[in-house]
Protein backbone atom coordinates (compact mmCIF):
# COMPACT_ATOMS: atom_id res chain seq x y z
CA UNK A 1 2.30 15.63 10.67
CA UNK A 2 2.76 13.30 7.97
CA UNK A 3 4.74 10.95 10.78
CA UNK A 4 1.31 10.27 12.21
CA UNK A 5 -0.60 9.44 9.37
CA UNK A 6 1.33 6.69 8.15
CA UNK A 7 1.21 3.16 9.78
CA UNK A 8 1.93 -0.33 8.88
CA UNK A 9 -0.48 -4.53 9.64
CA UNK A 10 1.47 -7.55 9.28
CA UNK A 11 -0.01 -9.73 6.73
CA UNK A 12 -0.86 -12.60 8.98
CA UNK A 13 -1.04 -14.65 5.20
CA UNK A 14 2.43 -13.63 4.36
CA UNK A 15 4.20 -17.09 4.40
CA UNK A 16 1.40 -18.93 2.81
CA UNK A 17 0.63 -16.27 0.12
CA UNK A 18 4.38 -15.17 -0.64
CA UNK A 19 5.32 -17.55 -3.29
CA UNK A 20 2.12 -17.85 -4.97
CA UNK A 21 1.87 -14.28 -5.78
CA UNK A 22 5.13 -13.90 -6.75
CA UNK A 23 5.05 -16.86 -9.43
CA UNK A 24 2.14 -15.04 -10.97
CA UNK A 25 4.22 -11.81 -10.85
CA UNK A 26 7.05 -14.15 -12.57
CA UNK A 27 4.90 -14.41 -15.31
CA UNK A 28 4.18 -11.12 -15.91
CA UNK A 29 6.21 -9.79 -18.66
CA UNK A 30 7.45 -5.72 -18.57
CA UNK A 31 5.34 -3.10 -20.70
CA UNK A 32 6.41 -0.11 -21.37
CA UNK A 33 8.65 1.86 -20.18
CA UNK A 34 9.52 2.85 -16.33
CA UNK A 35 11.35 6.31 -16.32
CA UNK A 36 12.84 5.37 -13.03
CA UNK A 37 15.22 2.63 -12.58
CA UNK A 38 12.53 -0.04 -11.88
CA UNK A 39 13.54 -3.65 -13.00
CA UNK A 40 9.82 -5.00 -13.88
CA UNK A 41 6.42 -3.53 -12.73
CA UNK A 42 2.93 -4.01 -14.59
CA UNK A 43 2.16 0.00 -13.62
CA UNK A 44 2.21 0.25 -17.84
CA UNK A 45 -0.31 -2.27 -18.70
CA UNK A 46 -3.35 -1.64 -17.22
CA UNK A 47 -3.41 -1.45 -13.06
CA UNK A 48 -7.05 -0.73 -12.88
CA UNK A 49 -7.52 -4.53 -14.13
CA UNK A 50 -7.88 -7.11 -11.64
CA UNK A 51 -4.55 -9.34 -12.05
CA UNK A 52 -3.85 -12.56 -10.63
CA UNK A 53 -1.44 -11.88 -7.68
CA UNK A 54 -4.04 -9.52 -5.81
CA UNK A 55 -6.75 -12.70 -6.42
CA UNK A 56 -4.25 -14.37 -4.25
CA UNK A 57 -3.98 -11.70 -1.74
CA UNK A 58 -7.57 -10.56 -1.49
CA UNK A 59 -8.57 -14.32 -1.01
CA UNK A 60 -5.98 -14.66 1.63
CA UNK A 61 -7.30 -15.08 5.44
CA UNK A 62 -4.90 -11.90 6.03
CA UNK A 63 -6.75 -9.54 3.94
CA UNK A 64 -9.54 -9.94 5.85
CA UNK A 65 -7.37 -8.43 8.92
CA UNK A 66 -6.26 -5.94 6.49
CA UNK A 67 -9.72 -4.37 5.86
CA UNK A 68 -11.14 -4.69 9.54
CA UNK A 69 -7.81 -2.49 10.33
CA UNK A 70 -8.35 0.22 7.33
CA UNK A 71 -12.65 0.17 8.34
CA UNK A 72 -11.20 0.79 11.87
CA UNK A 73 -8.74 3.42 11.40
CA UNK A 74 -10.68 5.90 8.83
CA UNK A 75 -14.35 5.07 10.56
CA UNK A 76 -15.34 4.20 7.37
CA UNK A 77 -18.16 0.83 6.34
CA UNK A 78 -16.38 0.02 2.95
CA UNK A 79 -13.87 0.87 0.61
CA UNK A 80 -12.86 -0.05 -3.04
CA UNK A 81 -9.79 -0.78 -4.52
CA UNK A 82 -8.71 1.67 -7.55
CA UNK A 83 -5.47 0.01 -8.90
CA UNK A 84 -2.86 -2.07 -7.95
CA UNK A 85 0.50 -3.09 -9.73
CA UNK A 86 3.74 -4.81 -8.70
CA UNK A 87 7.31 -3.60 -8.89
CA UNK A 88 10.39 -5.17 -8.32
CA UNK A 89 13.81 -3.55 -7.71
CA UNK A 90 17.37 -5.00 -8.02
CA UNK A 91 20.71 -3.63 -7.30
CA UNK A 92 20.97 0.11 -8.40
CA UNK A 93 16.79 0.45 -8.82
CA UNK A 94 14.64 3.32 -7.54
CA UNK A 95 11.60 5.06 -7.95
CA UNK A 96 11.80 8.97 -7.17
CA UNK A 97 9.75 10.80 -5.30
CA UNK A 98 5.91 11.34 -6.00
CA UNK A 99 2.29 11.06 -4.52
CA UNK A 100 -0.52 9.02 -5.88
CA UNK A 101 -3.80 10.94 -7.02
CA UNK A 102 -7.30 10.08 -7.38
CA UNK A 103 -7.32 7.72 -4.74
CA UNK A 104 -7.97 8.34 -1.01
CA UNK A 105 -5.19 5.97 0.72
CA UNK A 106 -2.22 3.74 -0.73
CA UNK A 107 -0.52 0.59 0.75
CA UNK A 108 2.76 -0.76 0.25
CA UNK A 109 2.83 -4.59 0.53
CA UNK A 110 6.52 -5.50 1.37
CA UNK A 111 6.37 -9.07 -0.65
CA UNK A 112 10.02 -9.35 -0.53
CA UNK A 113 12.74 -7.10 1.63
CA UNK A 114 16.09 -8.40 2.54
CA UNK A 115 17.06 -5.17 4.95
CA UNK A 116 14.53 -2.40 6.08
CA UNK A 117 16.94 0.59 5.04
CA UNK A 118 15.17 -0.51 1.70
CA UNK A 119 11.44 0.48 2.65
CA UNK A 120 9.52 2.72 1.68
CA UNK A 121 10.58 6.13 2.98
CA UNK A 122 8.34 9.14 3.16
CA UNK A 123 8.36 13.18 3.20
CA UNK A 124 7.29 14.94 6.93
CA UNK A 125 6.65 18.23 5.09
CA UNK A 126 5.96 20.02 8.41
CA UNK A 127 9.72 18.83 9.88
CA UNK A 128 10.85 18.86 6.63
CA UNK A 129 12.85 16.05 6.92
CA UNK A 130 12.24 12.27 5.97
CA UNK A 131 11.48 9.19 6.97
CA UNK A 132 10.83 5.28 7.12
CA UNK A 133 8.77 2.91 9.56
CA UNK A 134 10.55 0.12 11.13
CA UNK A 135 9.22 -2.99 9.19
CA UNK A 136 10.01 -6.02 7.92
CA UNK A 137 8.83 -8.36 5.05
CA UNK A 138 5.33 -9.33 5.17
CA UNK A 139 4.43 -5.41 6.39
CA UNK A 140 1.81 -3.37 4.58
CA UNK A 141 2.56 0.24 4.96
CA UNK A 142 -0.64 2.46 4.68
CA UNK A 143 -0.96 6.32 4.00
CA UNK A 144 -3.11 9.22 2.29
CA UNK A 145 -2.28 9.13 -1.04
CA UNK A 146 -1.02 12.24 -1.04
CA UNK A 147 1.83 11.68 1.15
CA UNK A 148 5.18 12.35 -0.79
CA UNK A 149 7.35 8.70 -0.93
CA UNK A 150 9.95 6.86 -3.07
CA UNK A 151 11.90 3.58 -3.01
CA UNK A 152 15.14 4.28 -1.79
CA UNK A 153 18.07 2.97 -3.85
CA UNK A 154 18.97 -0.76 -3.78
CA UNK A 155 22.02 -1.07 -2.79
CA UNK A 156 21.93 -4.80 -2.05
CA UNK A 157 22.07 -7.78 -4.77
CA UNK A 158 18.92 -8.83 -3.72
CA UNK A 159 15.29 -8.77 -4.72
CA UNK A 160 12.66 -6.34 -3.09
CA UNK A 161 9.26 -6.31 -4.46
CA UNK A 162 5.96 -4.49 -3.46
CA UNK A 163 2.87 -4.53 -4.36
CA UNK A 164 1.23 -1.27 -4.84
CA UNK A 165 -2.55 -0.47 -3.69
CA UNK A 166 -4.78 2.01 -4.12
CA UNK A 167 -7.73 2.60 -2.02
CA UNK A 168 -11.06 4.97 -2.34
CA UNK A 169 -12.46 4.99 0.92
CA UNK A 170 -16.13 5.08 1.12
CA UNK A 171 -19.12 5.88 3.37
CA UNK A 172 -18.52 6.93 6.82
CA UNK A 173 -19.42 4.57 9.72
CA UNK A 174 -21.70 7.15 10.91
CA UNK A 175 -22.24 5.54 14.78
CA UNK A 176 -18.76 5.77 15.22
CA UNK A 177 -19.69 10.17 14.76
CA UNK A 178 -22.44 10.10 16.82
CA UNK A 179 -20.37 8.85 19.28
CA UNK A 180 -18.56 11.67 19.83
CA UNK A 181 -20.68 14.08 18.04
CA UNK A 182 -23.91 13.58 19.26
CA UNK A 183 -25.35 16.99 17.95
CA UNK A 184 -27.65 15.44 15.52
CA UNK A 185 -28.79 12.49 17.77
CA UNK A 186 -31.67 10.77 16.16
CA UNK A 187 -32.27 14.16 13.80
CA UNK A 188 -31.97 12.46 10.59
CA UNK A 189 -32.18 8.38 10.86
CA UNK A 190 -34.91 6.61 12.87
């Protein structure tokens, strides 16, 4: 099941936003302490804070693809971003398994990936196996929040980095219902 409920959107901004956002993430310096083998993330500080690298992405053209496709998908007429934070990994970096909570979705942004065998890989709890999409850099990688995931190790002496998103989804596109529901028709609106 959990196969099906995660998908991926090409950033259509990618090469034009790439290099911005990760000189602001250059700047960033690390705070506190990661207790997986992350090289630098901003998770510590304060991720609810808007930061200067999603500025970059939300006013990107591509984000505006981005939310059409999340609207689509979950028949839903807006959404709000929770949190958001950066990490990067270098040779020998992880981050173990775990879900993210109060949120209703999460993206991974795939700002830099040398080889795929380094994305994001996922739990299917009902084949009890796991798994990754086939992407490449410049992917976003969406999926209920409560779907178990990790960075894989880095086995590579190159830089990946992500940035991390967190998404409450909120009210329903109610048409798109009626659609195929059409028990209610014309009950309760005018």
């Amino acid at each position: 099941m959990s196969r099906e409920l995660v998908w991926k959107i090409y950033n259509p901004s990618h090469n034009i936003t790439k290099q911005s956002m990760l000189e602001c993430i250059d700047r960033y310096e690390q705070v506190g302490h990661c207790p997986d083998a992350v090289t630098k993330t901003d998770f510590y500080g304060n991720p609810t804070a808007p930061n200067d690298y999603m500025r970059i992405f939300i006013g990107s053209s591509g984000s505006a693809n981005v939310r059409a496709a999340i609207l689509d998908k979950y028949w839903c007429s807006d959404f709000r971003v929770s949190s958001s934070w950066f990490q990067q990994y270098h040779t020998n970096d992880f981050h173990g398994w775990h879900c993210h909570g109060n949120c209703s979705i999460s993206m991974s942004y795939l700002l830099e990936l040398d080889d795929r065998k380094h994305s994001t890989e996922f739990v299917d709890i009902e084949r009890k196996d796991t798994f990754q999409l086939d992407v490449t850099e410049g992917d976003i990688i969406i999926f209920p929040s409560y779907v178990i995931h990790r960075s894989p190790l880095i086995r590579s002496d190159s830089r990946k980095t992500t940035v991390a998103i967190n998404i409450n989804l909120g009210e329903l596109n109610i048409p798109r219902i009626d659609d195929i529901d059409p028990i209610f028709e014309g009950t309760f609106r005018e």
